[in-house]
Protein backbone atom coordinates (compact mmCIF):
# COMPACT_ATOMS: atom_id res chain seq x y z
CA UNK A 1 -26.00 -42.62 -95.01
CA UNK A 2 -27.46 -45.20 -97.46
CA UNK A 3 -28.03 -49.07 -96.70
CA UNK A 4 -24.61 -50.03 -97.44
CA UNK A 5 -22.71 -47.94 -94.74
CA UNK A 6 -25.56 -48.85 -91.73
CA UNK A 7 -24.90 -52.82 -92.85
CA UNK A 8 -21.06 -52.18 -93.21
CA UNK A 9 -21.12 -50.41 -89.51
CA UNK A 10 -23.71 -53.23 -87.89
CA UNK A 11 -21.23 -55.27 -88.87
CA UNK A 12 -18.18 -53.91 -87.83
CA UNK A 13 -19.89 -53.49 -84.43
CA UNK A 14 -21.06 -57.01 -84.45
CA UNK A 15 -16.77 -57.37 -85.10
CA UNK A 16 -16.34 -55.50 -82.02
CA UNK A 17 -18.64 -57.65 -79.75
CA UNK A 18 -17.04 -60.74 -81.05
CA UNK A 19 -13.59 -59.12 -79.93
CA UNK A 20 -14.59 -58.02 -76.49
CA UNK A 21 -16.49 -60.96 -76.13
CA UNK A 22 -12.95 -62.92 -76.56
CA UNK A 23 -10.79 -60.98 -75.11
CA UNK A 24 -12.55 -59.78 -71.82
CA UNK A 25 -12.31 -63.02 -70.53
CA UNK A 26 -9.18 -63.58 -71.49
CA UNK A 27 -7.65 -60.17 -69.94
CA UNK A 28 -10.11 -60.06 -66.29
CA UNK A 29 -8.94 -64.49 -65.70
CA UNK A 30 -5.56 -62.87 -65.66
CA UNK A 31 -6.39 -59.66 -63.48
CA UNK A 32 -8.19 -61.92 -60.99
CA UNK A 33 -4.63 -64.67 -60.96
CA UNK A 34 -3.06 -61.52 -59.91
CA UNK A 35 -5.34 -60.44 -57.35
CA UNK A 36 -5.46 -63.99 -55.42
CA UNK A 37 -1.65 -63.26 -54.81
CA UNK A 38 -2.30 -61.08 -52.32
CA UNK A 39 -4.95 -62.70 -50.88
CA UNK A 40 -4.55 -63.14 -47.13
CA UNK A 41 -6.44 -65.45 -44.69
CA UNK A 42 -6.67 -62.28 -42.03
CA UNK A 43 -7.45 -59.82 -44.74
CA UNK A 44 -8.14 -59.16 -48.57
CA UNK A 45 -10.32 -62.47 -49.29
CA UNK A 46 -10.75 -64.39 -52.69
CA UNK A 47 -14.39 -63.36 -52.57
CA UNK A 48 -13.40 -59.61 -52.47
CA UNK A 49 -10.55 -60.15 -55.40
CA UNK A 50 -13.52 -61.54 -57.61
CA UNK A 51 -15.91 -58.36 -56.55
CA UNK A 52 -12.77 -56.43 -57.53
CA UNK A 53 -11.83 -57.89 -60.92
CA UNK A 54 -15.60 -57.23 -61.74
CA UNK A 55 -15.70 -54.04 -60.80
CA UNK A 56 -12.96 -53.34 -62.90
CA UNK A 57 -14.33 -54.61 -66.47
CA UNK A 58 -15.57 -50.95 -67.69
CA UNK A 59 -11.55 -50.11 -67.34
CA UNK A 60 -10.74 -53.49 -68.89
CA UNK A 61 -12.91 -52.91 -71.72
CA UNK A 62 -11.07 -49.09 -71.92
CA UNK A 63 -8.00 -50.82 -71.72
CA UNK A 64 -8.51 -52.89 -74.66
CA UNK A 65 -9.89 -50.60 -77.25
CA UNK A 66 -7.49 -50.64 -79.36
CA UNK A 67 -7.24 -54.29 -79.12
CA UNK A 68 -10.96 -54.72 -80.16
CA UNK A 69 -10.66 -52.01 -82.46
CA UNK A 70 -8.31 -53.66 -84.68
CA UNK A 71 -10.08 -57.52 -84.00
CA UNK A 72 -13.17 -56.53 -84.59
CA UNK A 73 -12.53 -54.56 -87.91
CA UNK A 74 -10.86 -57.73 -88.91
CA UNK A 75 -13.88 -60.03 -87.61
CA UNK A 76 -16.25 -57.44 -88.89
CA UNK A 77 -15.18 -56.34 -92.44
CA UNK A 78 -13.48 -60.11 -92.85
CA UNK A 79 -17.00 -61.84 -92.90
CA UNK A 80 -18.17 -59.36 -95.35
CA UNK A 81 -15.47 -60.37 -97.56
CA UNK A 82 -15.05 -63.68 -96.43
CA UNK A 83 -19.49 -64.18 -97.92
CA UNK A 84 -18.30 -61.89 -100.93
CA UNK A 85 -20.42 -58.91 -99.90
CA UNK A 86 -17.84 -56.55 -100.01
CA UNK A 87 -17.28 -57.64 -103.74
CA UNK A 88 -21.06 -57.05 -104.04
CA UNK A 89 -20.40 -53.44 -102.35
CA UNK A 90 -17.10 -52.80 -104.41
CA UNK A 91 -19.85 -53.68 -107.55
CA UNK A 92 -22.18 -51.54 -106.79
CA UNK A 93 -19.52 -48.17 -106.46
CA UNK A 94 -18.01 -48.78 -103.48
CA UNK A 95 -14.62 -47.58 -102.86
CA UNK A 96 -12.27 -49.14 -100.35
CA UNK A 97 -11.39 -45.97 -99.34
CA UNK A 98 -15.25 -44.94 -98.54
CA UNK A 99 -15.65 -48.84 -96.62
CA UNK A 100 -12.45 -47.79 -94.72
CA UNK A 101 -14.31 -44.19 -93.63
CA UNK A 102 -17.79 -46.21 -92.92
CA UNK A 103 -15.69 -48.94 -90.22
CA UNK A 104 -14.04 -45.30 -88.91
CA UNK A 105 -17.78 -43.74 -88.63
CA UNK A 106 -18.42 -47.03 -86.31
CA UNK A 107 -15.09 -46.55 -85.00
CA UNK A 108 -15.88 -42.86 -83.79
CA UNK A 109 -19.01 -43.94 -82.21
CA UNK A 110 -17.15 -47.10 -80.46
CA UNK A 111 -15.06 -44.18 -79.01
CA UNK A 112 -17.56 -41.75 -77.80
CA UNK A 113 -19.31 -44.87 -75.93
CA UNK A 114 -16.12 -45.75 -74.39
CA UNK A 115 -14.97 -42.23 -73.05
CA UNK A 116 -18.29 -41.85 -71.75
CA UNK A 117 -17.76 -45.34 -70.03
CA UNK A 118 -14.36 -43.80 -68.84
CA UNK A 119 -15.73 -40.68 -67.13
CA UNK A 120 -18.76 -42.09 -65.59
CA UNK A 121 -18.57 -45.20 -65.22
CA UNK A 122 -15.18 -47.41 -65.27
CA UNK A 123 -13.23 -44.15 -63.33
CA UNK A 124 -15.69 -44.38 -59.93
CA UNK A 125 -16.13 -48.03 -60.15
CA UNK A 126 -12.31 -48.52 -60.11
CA UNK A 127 -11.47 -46.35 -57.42
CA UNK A 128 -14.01 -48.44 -55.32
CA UNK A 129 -12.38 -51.41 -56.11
CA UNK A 130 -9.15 -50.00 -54.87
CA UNK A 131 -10.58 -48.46 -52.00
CA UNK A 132 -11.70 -51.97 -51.23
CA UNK A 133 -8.76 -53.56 -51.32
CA UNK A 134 -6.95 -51.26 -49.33
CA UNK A 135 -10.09 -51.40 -46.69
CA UNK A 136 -9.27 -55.03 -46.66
CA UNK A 137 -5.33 -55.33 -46.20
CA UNK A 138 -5.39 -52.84 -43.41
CA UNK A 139 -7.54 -54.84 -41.84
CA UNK A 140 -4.18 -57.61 -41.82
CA UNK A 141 -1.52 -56.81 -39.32
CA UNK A 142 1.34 -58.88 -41.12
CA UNK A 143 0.19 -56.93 -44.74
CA UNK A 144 3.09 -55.25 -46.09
CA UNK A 145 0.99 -51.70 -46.80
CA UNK A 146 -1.07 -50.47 -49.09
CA UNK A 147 -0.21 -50.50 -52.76
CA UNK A 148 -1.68 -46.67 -53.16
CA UNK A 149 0.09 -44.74 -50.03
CA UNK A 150 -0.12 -40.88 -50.27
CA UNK A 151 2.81 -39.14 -50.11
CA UNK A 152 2.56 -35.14 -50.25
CA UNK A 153 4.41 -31.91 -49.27
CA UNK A 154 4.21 -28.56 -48.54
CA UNK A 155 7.19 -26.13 -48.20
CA UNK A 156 9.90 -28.17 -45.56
CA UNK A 157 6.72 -30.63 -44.15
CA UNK A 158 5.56 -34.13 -45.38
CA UNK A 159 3.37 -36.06 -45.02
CA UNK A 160 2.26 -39.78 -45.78
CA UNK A 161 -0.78 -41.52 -45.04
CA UNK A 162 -0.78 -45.50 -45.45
CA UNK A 163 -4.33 -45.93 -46.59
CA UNK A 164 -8.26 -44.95 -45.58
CA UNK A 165 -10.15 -46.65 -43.53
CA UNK A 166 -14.21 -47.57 -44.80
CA UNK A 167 -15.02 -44.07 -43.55
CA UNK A 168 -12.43 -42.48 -45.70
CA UNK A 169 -10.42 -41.79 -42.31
CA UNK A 170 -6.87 -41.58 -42.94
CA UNK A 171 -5.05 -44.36 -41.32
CA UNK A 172 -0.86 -44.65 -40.26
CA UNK A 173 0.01 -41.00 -40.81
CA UNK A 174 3.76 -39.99 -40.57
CA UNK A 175 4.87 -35.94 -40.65
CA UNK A 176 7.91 -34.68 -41.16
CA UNK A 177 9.09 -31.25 -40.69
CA UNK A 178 12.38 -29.96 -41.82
CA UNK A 179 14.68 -26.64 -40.97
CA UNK A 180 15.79 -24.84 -43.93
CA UNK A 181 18.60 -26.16 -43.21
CA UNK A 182 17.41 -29.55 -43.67
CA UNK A 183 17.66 -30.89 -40.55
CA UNK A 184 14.71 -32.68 -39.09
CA UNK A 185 12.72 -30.45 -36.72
CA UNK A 186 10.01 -33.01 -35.27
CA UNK A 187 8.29 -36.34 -36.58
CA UNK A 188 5.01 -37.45 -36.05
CA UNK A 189 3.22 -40.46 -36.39
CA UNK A 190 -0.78 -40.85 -35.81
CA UNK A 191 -2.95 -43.89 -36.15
CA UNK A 192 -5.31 -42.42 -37.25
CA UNK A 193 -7.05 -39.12 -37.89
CA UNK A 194 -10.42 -37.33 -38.15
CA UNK A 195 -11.08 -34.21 -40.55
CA UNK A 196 -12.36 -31.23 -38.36
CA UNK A 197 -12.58 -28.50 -41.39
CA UNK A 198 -11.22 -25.62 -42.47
CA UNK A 199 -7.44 -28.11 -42.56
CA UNK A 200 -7.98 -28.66 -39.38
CA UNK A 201 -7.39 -32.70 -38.62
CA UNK A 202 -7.20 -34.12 -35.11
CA UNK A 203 -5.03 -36.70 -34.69
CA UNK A 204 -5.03 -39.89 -32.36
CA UNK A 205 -2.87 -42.33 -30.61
CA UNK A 206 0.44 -39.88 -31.50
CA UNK A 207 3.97 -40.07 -31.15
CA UNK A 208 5.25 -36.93 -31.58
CA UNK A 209 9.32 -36.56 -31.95
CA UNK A 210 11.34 -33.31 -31.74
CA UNK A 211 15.34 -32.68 -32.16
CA UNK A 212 16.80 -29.33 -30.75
CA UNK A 213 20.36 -28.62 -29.50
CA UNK A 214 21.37 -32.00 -30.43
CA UNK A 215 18.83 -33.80 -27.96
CA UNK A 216 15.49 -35.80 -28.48
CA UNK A 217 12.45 -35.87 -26.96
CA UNK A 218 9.45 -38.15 -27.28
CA UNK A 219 6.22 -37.60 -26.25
CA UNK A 220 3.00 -39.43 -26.42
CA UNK A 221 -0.66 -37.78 -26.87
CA UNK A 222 -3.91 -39.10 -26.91
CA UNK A 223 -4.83 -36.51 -29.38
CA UNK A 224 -3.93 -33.56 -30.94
CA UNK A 225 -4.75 -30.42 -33.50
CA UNK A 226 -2.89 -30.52 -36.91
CA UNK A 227 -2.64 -28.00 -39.69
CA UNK A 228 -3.17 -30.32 -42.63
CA UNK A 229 -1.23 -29.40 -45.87
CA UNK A 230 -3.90 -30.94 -48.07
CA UNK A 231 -6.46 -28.27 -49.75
CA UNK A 232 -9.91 -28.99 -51.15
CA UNK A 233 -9.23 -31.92 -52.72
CA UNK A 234 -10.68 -35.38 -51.54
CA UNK A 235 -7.76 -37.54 -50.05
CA UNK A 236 -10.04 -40.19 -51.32
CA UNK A 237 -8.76 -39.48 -54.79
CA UNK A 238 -5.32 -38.27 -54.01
CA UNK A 239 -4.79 -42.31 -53.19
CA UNK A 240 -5.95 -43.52 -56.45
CA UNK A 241 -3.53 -44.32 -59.09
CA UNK A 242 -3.41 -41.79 -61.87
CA UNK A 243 -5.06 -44.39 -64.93
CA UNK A 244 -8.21 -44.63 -62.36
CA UNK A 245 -8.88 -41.04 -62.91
CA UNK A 246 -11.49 -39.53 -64.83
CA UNK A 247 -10.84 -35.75 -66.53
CA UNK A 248 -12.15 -34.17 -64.01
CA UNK A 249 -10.36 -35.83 -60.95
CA UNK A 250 -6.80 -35.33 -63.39
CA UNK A 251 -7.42 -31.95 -64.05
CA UNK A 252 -8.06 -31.18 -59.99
CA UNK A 253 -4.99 -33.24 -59.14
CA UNK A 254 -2.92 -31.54 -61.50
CA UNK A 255 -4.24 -28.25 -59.67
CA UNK A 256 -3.20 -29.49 -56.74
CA UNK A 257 0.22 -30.90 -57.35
CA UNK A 258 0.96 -27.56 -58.68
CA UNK A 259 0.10 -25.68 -55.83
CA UNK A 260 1.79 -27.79 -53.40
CA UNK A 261 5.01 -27.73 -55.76
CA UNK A 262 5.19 -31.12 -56.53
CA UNK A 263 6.08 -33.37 -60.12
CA UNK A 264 2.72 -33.50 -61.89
CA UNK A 265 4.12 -34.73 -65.54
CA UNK A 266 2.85 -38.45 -64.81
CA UNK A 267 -0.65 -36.93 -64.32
CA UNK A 268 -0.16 -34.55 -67.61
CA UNK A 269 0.80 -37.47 -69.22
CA UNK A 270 -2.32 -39.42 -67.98
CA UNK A 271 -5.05 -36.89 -68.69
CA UNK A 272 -3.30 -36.14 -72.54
CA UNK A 273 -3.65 -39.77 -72.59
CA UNK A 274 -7.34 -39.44 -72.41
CA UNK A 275 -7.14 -37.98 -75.68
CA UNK A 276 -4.50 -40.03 -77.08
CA UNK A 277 -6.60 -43.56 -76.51
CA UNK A 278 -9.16 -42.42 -78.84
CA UNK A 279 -6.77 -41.15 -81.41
CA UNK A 280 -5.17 -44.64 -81.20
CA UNK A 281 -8.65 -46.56 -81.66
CA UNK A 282 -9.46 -44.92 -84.72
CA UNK A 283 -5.75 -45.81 -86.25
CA UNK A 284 -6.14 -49.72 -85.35
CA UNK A 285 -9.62 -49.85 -87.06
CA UNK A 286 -8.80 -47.64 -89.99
CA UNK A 287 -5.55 -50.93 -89.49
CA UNK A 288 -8.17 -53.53 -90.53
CA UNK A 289 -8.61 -52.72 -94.11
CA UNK A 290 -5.83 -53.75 -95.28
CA UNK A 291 -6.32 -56.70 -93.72
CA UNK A 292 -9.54 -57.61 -95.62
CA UNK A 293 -8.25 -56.39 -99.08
CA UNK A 294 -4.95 -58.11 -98.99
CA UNK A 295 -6.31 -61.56 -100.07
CA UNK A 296 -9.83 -62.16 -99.28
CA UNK A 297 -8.87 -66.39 -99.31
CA UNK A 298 -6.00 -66.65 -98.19
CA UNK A 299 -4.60 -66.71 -95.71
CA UNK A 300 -7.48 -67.98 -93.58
CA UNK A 301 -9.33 -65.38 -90.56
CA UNK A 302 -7.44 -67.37 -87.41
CA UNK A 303 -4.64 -66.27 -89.22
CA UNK A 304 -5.50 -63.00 -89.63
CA UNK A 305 -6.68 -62.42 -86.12
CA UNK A 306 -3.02 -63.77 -85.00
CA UNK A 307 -1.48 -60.99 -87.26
CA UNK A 308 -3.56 -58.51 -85.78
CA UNK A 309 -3.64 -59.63 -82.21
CA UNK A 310 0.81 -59.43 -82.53
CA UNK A 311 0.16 -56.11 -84.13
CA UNK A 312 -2.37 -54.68 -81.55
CA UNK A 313 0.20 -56.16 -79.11
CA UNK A 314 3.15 -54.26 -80.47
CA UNK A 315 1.21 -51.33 -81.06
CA UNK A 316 0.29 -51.11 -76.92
CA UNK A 317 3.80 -52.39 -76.18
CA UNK A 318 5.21 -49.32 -77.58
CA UNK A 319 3.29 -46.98 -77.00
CA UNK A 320 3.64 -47.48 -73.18
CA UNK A 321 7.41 -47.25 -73.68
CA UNK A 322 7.18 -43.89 -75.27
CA UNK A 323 5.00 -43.09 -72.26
CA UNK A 324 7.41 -44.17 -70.06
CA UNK A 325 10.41 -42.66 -71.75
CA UNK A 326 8.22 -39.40 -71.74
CA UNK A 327 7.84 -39.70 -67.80
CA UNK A 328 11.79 -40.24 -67.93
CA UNK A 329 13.12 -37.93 -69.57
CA UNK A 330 10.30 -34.91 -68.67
CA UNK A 331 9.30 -34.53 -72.63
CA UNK A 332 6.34 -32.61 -73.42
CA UNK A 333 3.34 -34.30 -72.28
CA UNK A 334 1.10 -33.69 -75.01
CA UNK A 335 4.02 -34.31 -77.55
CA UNK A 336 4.71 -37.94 -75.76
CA UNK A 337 0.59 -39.02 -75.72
CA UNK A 338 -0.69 -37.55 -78.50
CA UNK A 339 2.16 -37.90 -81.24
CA UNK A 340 2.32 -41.78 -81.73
CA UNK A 341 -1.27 -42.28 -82.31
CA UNK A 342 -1.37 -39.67 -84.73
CA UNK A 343 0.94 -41.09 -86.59
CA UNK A 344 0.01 -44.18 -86.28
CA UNK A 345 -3.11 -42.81 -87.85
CA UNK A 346 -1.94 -41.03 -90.70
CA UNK A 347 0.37 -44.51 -91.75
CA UNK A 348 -3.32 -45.63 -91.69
CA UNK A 349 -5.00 -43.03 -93.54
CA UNK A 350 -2.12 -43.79 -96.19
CA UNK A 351 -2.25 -47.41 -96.30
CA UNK A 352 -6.28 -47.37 -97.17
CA UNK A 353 -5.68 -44.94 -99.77
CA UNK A 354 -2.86 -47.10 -101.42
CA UNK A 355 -5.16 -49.86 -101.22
CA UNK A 356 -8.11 -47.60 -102.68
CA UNK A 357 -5.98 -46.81 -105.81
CA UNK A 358 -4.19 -50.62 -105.96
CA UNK A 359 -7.82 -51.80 -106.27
C-alpha cells in the first residue's frame, strides 16, 4: 500500500467521522422524542429514557452504516476532489477504479470495527437498556405491559411472562394447557416466580383454574412447583427483540425455537442479516464514486450529500420491505437478506468500472 491509498483511506475515514458525527445526533434526538412518550410519573422516568437512548448509540451507529458509508465516501473522496488532489492522484496513474477499491479497503475495515461493535458491545448494552425499561414500567400499575412479553410453547401448554423483574425474576406469568382436543384443561396465573433448577420454577401468589365435565374450579395457592417448558436458554434473552441480538444469542434462539416447535424465520432472517449489513456497507461506499467523478464543480457538496442522504434513504427503505415481505411470505431467509445487498453491490462494482473506462 503506497502513500496514495493510506491518504485516500485517512480520508475517507475522516468522511466517515464527519457522517456519524452528523447524523448520530440527528437519529438518538429522535430515539430519545420517542422514549419520553412513554414516560410515566409512577414509572419509566425522563432520566432513565436519556440513560437508555445512550446506551443505545453502539446500535445507532450499526444502524446507520450504510448511511455513513455512503456520506462519508461522499465527504471523504469529495474534498479530495473538491482541493484537486484526486486530479493530482488520477496524474500520477491513478485509476478511478483502483480509488474506488482503496475507499472499499477503508470500507472493509469500517465493517470489521462495526461487527465487532455489534457482538460485543452495542448487542449487551441494548438489551440492558431494554431490560431497564421494562424494570421501570412494571414498576407502574396503570402501564399498559411491557413492550417485549415472552410468549412460548411446548406441545398443548403456553406460556407468557409479562416482563423480569431487576433480579431477572419472571413477573405476571399466565399457563395454559390444552386437551388434544383443544379444549382448555387448566389456566394459571402467577405473580411472580423463582427458578429452582433442573425446570423446576416455584411459583407465587397463584390462581390456578381447571375445566372438567363441564364445571370450573378455582383455587388459590400461596405457592407451587411448575415444570417449566423453557430449556437452557436465559429468559433474559428470550425477551429481547430479535435486532438486539448478537450471533451468538440468534444462533441459541434459533436452537431453541426449533426445539420447542415454534416460527423461527424472523430470527433466520435477523442473524442472515448480520451478514447482509456488511454486504450493504461496502455497496453504498463503493456508491460514492460516482458521486465524486460525475462533476467535480458542480453541483456543489450540500447538494451532493442531499442526493446521497435520499439515496441511502431509499436504499434502507427497501431493503426493510424486502425483509418484511420475506417474513410474509416465508421466502428463504438467506435469499431475502443477503440478495439485495449483493446486488446492490455488483450495480456498484459496475458503475465504478464504467466510470474507470468513461475517464
Amino acid at each position: 500500500m503506497n502513500i496514495f491509498s493510506r491518504y485516500l483511506i485517512k480520508n475517507v475515514f475522516l468522511g466517515f467521522a464527519a457522517a456519524a458525527a452528523l447524523l448520530i445526533p440527528l437519529f438518538s434526538t429522535f430515539d430519545f422524542i420517542n422514549e419520553l412518550d412513554d414516560v410515566s410519573s409512577g414509572g419509566y422516568h425522563w432520566t432513565q429514557a436519556l440513560m437508555v437512548v445512550l446506551m443505545k448509540l453502539p446500535r445507532c451507529l450499526i444502524d446507520l452504516g450504510p448511511f455513513i458509508a455512503l456520506l462519508g465516501g461522499i465527504i471523504g473522496l469529495g474534498q479530495l476532489s473538491k482541493s484537486l488532489e484526486l486530479t493530482a492522484m488520477r496524474v500520477s496513474g491513478m485509476s478511478v477504479f483502483r480509488i474506488g477499491m482503496n475507499a472499499l479497503c477503508a470500507g472493509i475495515i469500517f465493517t470489521v470495527a462495526l461487527c465487532a461493535l455489534d457482538e460485543w458491545v452495542a448487542s449487551p448494552l441494548q438489551q440492558r437498556a431494554l431490560q431497564l425499561k421494562d424494570i421501570a414500567e412494571a414498576r407502574d400499575d396503570n402501564a399498559s405491559g411491557s413492550a417485549n412479553t415472552l410468549w412460548a410453547r411446548k406441545n398443548n401448554e403456553f406460556v407468557t411472562i409479562k416482563t423480569l423483574d431487576e433480579y431477572n425474576r419472571p413477573v405476571g406469568i399466565e399457563i395454559f394447557k390444552y386437551h388434544k382436543d383443544l379444549t382448555l384443561d387448566y389456566y394459571i396465573y402467577a405473580k411472580t416466580a423463582t427458578i429452582i433448577g433442573n425446570g423446576i420454577w416455584t411459583l407465587y401468589d397463584v390462581n390456578q383454574k381447571k375445566w372438567a365435565d363441564g364445571k370450573e374450579t378455582s383455587t388459590l395457592h400461596d405457592s407451587m412447583p411448575w415444570q417449566s417448558i423453557f430449556n437452557h436458554t436465559s429468559l433474559k434473552e428470550l425477551m429481547m427483540p430479535s435486532d438486539s441480538f448478537s450471533i451468538r444469542q440468534l444462533n441459541n434462539y434459533i436452537d431453541y425455537l426449533q426445539t420447542t416447535n415454534q416460527p423461527d424465520l424472523e430470527f433466520r432472517i435477523a442473524l442472515w442479516q448480520k451478514l447482509g449489513q456488511p454486504v450493504l456497507i461496502l455497496a453504498m461506499i463503493l456508491l460514492s464514486v460516482p458521486f465524486t467523478f460525475s462533476n467535480p464543480r458542480a453541483p456543489g457538496m450540500g447538494s451532493r450529500l442531499a442526493t446521497g442522504a435520499i439515496i441511502g434513504l431509499l436504499t434502507y427503505v427497501s431493503y426493510q420491505i424486502i425483509v418484511n415481505l420475506g417474513l410474509l411470505f416465508s421466502f428463504s431467509a438467506p435469499l431475502t437478506a443477503l440478495l439485495p445487498p449483493i446486488l446492490l453491490l455488483a450495480l456498484a462494482l459496475i458503475l465504478v468500472n464504467r466510470f474507470d473506462k468513461k475517464h
